[in-house]
N, C-alpha and C. Protein backbone atom coordinates (compact mmCIF):
# COMPACT_ATOMS: atom_id res chain seq x y z
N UNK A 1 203.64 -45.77 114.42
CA UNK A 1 202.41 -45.21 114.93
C UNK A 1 202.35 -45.49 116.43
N UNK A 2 202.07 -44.45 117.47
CA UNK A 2 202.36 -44.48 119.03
C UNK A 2 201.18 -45.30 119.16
N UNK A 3 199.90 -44.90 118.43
CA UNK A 3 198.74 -45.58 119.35
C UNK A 3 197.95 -47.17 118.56
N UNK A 4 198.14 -48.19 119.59
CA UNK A 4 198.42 -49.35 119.31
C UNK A 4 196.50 -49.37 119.53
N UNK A 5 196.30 -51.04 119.68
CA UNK A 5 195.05 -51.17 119.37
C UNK A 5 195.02 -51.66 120.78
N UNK A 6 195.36 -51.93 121.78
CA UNK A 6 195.51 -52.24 122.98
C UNK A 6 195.03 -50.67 124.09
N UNK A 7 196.27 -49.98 123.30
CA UNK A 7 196.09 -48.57 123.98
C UNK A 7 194.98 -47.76 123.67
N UNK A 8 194.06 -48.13 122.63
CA UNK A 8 192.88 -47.27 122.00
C UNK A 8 191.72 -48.43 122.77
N UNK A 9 192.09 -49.74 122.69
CA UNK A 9 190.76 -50.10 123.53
C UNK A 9 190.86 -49.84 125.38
N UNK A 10 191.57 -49.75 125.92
CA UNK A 10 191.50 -49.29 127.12
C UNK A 10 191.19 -47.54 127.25
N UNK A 11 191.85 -46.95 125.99
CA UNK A 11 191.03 -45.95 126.32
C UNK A 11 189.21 -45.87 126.39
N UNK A 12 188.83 -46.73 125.24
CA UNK A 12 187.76 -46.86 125.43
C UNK A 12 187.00 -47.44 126.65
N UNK A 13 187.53 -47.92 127.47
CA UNK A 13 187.28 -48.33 128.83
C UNK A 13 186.57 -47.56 129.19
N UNK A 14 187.63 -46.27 129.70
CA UNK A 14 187.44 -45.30 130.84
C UNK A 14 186.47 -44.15 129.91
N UNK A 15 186.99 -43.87 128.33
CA UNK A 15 186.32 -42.73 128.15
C UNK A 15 185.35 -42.76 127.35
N UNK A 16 185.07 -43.97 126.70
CA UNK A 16 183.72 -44.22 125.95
C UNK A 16 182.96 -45.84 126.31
N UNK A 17 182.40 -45.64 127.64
CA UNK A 17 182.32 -47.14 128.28
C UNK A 17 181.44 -47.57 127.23
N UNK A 18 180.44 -47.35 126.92
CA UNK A 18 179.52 -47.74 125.92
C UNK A 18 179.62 -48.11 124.63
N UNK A 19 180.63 -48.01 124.46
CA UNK A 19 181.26 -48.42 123.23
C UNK A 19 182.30 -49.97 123.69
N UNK A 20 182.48 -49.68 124.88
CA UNK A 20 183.43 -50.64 125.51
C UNK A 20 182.71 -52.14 125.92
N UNK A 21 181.35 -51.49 126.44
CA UNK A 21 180.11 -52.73 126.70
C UNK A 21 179.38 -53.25 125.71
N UNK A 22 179.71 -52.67 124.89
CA UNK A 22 178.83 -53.19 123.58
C UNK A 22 179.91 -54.08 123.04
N UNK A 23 180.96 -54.30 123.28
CA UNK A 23 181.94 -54.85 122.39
C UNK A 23 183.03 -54.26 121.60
N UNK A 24 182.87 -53.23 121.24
CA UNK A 24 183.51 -52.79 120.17
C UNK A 24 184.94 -52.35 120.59
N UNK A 25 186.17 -52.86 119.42
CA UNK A 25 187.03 -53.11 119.72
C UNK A 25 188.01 -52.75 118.73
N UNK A 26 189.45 -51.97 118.67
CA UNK A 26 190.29 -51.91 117.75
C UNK A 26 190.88 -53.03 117.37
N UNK A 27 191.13 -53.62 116.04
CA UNK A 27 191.77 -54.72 115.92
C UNK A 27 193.00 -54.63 114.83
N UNK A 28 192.99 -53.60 114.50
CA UNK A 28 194.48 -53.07 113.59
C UNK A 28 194.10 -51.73 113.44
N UNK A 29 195.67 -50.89 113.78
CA UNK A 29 195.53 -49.96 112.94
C UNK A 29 196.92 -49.63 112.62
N UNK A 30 197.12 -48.97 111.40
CA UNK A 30 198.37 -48.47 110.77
C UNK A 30 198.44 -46.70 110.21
N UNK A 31 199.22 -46.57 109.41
CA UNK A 31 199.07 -45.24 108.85
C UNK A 31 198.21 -44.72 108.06
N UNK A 32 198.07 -45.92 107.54
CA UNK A 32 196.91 -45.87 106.49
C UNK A 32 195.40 -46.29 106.57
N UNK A 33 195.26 -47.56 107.62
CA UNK A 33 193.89 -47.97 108.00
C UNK A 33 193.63 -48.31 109.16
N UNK A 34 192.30 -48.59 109.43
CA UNK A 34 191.99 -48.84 110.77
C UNK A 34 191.05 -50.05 110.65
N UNK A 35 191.11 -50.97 111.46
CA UNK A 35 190.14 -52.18 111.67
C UNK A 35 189.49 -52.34 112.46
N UNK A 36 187.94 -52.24 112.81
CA UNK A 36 187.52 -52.07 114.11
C UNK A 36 186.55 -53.42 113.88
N UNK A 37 185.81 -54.17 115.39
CA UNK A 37 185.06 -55.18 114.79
C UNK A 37 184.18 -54.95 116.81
N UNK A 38 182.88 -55.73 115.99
CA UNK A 38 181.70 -55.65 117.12
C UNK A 38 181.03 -57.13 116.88
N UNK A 39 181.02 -57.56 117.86
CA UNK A 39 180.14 -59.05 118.16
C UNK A 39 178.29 -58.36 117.93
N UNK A 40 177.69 -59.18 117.42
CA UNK A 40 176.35 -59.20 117.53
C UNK A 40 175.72 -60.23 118.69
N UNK A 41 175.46 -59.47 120.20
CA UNK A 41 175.20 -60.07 121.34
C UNK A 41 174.13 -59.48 121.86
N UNK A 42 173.50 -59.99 122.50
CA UNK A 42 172.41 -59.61 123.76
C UNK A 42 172.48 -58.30 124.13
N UNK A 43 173.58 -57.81 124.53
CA UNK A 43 173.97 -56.46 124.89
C UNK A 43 173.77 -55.06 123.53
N UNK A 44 173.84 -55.97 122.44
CA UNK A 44 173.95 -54.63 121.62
C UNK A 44 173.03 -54.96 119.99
N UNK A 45 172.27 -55.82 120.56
CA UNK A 45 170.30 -56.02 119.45
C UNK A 45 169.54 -55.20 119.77
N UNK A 46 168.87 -54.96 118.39
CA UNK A 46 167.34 -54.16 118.10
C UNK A 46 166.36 -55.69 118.43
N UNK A 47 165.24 -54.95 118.43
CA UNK A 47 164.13 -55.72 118.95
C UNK A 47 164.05 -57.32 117.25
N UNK A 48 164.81 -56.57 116.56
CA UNK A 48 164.61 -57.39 115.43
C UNK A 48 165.94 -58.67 115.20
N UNK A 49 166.22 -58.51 116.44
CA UNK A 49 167.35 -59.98 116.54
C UNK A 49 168.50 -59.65 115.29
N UNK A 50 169.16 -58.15 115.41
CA UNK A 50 170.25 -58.11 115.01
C UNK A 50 170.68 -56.94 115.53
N UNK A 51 172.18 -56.28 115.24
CA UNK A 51 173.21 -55.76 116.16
C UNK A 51 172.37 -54.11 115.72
N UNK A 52 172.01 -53.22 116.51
CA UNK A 52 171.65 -51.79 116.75
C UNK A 52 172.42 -51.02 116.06
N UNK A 53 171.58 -50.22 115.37
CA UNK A 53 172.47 -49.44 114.20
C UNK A 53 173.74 -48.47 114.77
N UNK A 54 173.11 -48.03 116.39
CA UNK A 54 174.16 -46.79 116.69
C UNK A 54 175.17 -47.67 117.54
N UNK A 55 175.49 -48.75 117.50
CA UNK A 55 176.29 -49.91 118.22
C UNK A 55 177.29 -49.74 116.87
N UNK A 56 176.60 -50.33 115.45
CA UNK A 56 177.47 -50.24 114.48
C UNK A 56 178.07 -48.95 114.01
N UNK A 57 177.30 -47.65 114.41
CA UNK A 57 178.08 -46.43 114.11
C UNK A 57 179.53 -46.11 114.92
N UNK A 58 179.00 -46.60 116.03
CA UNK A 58 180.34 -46.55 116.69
C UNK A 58 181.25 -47.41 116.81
N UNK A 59 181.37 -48.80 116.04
CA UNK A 59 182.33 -49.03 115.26
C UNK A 59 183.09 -48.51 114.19
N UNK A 60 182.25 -48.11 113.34
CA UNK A 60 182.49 -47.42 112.18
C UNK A 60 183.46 -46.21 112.48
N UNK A 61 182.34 -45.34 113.51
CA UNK A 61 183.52 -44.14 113.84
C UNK A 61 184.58 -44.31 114.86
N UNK A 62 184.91 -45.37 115.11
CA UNK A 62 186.28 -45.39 115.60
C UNK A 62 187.01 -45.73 114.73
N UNK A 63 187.05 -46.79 114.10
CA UNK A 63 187.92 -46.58 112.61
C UNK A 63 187.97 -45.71 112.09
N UNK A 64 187.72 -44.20 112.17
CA UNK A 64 188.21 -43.32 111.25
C UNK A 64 188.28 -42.25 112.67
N UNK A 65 187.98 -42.26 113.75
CA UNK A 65 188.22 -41.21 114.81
C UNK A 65 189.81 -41.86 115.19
N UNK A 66 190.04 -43.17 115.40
CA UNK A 66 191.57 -43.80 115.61
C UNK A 66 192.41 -43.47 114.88
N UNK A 67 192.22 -42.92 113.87
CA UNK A 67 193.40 -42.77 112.77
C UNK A 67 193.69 -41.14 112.80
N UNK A 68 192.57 -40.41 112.93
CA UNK A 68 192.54 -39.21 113.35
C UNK A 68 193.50 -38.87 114.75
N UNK A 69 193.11 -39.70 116.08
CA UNK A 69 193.82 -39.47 117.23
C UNK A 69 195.35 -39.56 116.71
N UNK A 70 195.61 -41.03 116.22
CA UNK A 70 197.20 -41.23 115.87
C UNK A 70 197.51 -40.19 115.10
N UNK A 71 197.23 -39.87 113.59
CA UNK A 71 197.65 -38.78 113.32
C UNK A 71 197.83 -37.08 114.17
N UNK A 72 197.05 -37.27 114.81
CA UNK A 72 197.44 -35.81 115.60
C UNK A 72 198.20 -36.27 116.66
N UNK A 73 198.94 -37.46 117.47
CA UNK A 73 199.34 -37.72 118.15
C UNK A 73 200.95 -37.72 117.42
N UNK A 74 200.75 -38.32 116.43
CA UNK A 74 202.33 -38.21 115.26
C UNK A 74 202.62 -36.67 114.91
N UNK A 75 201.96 -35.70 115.21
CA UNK A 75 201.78 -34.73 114.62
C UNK A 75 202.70 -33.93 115.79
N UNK A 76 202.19 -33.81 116.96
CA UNK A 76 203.13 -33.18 118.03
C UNK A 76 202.59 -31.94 118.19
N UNK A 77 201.35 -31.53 117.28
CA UNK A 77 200.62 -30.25 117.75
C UNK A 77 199.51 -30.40 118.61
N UNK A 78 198.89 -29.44 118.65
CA UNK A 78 197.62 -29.32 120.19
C UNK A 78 196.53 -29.18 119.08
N UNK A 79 196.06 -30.23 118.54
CA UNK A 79 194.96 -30.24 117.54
C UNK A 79 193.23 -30.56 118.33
N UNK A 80 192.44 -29.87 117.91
CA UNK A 80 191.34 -30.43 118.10
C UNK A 80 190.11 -31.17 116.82
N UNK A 81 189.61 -32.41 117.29
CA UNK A 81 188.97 -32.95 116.25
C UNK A 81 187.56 -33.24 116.26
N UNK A 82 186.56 -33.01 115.67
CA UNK A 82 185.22 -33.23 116.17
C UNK A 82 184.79 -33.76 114.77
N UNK A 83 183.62 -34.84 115.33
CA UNK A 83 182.49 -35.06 114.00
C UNK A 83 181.45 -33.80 113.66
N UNK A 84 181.72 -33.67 112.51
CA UNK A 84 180.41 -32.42 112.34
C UNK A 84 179.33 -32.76 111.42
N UNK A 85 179.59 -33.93 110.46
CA UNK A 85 178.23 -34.39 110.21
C UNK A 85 178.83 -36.18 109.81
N UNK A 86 177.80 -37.07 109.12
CA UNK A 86 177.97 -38.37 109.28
C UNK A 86 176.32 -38.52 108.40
N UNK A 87 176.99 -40.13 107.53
CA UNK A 87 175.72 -40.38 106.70
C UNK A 87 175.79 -41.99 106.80
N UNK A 88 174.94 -42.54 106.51
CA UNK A 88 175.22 -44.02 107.18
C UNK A 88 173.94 -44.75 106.06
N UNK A 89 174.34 -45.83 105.42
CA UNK A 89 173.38 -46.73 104.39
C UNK A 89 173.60 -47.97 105.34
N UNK A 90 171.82 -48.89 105.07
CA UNK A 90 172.63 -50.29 106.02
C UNK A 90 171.77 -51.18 104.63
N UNK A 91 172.69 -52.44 104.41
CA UNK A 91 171.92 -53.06 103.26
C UNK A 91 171.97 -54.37 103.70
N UNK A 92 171.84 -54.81 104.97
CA UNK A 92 171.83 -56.30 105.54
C UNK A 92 171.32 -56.13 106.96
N UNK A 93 171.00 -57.25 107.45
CA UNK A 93 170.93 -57.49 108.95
C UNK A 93 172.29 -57.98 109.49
N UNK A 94 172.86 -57.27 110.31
CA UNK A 94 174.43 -57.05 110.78
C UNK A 94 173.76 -58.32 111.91
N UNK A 95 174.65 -59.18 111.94
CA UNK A 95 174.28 -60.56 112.64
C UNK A 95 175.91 -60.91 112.78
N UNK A 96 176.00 -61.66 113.72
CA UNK A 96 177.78 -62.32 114.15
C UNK A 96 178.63 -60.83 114.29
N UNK A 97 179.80 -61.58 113.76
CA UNK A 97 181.03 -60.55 113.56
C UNK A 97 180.93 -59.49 112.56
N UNK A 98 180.93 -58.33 112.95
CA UNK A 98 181.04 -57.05 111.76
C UNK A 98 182.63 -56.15 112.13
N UNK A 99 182.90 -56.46 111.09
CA UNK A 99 184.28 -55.93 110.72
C UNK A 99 184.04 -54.35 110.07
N UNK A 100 184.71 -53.66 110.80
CA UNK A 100 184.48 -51.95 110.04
C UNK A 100 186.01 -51.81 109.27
N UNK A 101 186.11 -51.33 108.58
CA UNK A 101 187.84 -50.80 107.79
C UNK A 101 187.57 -49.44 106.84
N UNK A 102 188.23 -48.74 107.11
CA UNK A 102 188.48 -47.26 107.09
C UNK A 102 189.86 -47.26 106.30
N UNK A 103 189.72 -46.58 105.07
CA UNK A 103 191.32 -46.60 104.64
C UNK A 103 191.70 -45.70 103.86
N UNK A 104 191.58 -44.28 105.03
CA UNK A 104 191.42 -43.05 104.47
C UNK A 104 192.20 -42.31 105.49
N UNK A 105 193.20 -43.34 105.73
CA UNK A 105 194.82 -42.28 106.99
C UNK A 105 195.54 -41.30 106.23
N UNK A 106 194.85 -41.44 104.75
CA UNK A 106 196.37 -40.01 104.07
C UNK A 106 195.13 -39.00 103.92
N UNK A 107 194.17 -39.08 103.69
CA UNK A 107 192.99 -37.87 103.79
C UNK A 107 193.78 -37.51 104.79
N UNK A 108 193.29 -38.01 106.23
CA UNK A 108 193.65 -37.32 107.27
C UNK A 108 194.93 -37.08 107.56
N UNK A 109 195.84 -37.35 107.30
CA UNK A 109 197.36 -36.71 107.28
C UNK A 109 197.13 -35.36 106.19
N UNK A 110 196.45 -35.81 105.01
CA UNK A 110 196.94 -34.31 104.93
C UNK A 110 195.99 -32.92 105.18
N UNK A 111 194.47 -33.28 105.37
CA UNK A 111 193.75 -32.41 106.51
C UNK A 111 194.54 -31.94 107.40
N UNK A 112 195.39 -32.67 108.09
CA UNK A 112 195.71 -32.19 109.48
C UNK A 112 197.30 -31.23 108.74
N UNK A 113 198.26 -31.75 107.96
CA UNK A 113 198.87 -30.74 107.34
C UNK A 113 198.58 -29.36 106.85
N UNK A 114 197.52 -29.64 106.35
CA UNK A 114 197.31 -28.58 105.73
C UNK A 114 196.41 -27.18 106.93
N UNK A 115 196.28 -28.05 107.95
CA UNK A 115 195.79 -27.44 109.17
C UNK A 115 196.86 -26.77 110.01
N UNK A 116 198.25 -27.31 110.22
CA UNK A 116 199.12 -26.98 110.34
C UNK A 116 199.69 -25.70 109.41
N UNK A 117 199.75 -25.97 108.60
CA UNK A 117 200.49 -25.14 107.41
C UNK A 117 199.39 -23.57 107.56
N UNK A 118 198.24 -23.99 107.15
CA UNK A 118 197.22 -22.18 107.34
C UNK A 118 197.32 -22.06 109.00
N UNK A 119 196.82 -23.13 110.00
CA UNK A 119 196.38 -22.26 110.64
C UNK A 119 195.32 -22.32 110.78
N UNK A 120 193.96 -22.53 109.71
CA UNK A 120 192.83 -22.66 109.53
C UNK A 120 192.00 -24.35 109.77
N UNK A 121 190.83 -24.30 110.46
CA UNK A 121 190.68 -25.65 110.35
C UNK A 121 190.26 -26.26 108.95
N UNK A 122 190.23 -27.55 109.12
CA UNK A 122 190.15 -28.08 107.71
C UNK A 122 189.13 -29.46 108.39
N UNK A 123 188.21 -29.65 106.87
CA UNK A 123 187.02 -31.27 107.12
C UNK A 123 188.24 -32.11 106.64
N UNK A 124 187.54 -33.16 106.64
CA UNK A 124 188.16 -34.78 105.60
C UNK A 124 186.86 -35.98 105.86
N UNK A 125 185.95 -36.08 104.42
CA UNK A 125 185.18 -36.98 105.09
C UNK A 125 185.66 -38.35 105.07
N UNK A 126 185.45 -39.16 105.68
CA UNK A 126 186.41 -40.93 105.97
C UNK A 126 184.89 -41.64 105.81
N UNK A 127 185.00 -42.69 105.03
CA UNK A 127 184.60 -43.54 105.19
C UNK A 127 184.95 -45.24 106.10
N UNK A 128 183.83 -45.74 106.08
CA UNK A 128 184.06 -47.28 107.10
C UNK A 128 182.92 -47.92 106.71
N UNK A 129 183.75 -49.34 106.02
CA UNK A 129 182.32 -50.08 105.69
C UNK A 129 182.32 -51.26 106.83
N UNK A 130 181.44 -52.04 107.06
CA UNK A 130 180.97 -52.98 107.72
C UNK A 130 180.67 -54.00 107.29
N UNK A 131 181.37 -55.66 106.95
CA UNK A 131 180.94 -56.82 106.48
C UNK A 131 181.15 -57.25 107.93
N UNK A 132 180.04 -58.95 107.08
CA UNK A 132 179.58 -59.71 108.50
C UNK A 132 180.90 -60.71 107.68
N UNK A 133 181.00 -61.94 108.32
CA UNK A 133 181.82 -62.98 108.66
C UNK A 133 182.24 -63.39 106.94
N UNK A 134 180.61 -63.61 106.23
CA UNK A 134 180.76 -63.75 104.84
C UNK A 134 181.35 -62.80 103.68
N UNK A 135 181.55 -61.78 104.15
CA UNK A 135 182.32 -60.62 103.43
C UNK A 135 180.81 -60.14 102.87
N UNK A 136 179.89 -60.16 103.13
CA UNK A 136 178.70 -58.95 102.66
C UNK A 136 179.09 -58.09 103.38
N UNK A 137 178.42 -56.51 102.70
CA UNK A 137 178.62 -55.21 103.47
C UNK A 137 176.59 -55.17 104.06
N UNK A 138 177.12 -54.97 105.59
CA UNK A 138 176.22 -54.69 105.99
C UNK A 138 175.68 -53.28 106.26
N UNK A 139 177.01 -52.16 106.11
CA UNK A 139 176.64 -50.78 106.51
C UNK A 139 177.57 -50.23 106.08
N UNK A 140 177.48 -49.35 105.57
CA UNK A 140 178.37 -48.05 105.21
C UNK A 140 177.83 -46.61 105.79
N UNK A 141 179.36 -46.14 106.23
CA UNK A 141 179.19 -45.27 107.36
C UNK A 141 180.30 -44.08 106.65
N UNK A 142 180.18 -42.96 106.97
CA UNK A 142 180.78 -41.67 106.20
C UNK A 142 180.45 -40.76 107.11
N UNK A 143 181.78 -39.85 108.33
CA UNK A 143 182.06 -38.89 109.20
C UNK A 143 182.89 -37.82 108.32
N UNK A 144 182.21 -37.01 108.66
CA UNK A 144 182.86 -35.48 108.25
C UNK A 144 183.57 -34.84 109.55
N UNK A 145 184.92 -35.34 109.60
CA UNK A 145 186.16 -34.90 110.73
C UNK A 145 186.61 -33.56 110.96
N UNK A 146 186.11 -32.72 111.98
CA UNK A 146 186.66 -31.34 111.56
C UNK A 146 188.03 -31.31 112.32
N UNK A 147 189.42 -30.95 112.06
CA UNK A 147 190.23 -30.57 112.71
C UNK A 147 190.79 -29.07 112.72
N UNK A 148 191.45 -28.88 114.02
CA UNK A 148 192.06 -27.03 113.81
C UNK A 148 192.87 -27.20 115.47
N UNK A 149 193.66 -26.64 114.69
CA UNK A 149 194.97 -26.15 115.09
C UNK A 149 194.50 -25.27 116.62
N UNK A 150 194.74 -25.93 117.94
CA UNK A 150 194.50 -24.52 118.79
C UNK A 150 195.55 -23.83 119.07
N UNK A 151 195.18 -22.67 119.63
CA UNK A 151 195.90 -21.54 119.67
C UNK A 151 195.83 -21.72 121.34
């Protein structure tokens, strides 16, 4: 896999700073999954002394937008990928370390095949759940990925 977790957080530097100031950070990814994780800090609390829900979405959706980039990056075509919808449950106060993991890289391999093969774009929805330090799930998060082939 070309894109390392080094090379996906510096992208986040330059092209999603806000995601970059809040913390949020790649911490594995492979063919199959993605690991993303966010500190609960000063920078990224609700008034209720825990981590901001759209702080945790965008953990969430980088674990499943990272696996998306690598796959179209393994792919060698001129793909485009967008979120077109997203559903999100939270059943804790996200406090400390929240770990997101996504482990839905063959959805998207074969979305993007089969995008290849018609021609036509194709969804894949990915999930990413969110535990704090204790292994509770604090959030579950679900992006509907559109990809298609440009011309």
């Amino acid at each position: 896999m070309a894109l390392s977790p080094s090379k996906i957080n510096t992208f986040l530097f330059f092209k999603l700073p806000s995601a970059w100031l809040t913390g949020v950070r790649v911490m594995r990814i492979d063919a199959n999954s993605c690991v993303t994780s966010v500190k609960h800090r000063w920078i990224n609390q609700n008034p209720f002394k825990s981590m901001f829900w759209a702080v945790q979405g965008m953990a969430a959706e980088l674990s499943t937008g990272a696996m998306v980039m690598a796959t179209i990056k393994e792919s060698n075509e001129n793909i485009s990928m967008l979120v077109a919808n997203n559903k999100a449950s939270f059943s804790k106060k996200a406090k400390g370390r929240i770990t997101f993991t996504c482990e839905d890289g063959i959805k998207v391999k074969e979305a993007i095949q089969e995008a290849i093969k018609t021609g036509e774009g194709q969804t894949v929805w990915m999930k990413s759940q969110g535990v704090d330090k204790a292994g509770n799930v604090v959030s579950t998060f679900e992006f509907e990925w559109t990809v298609k082939v440009k011309k």
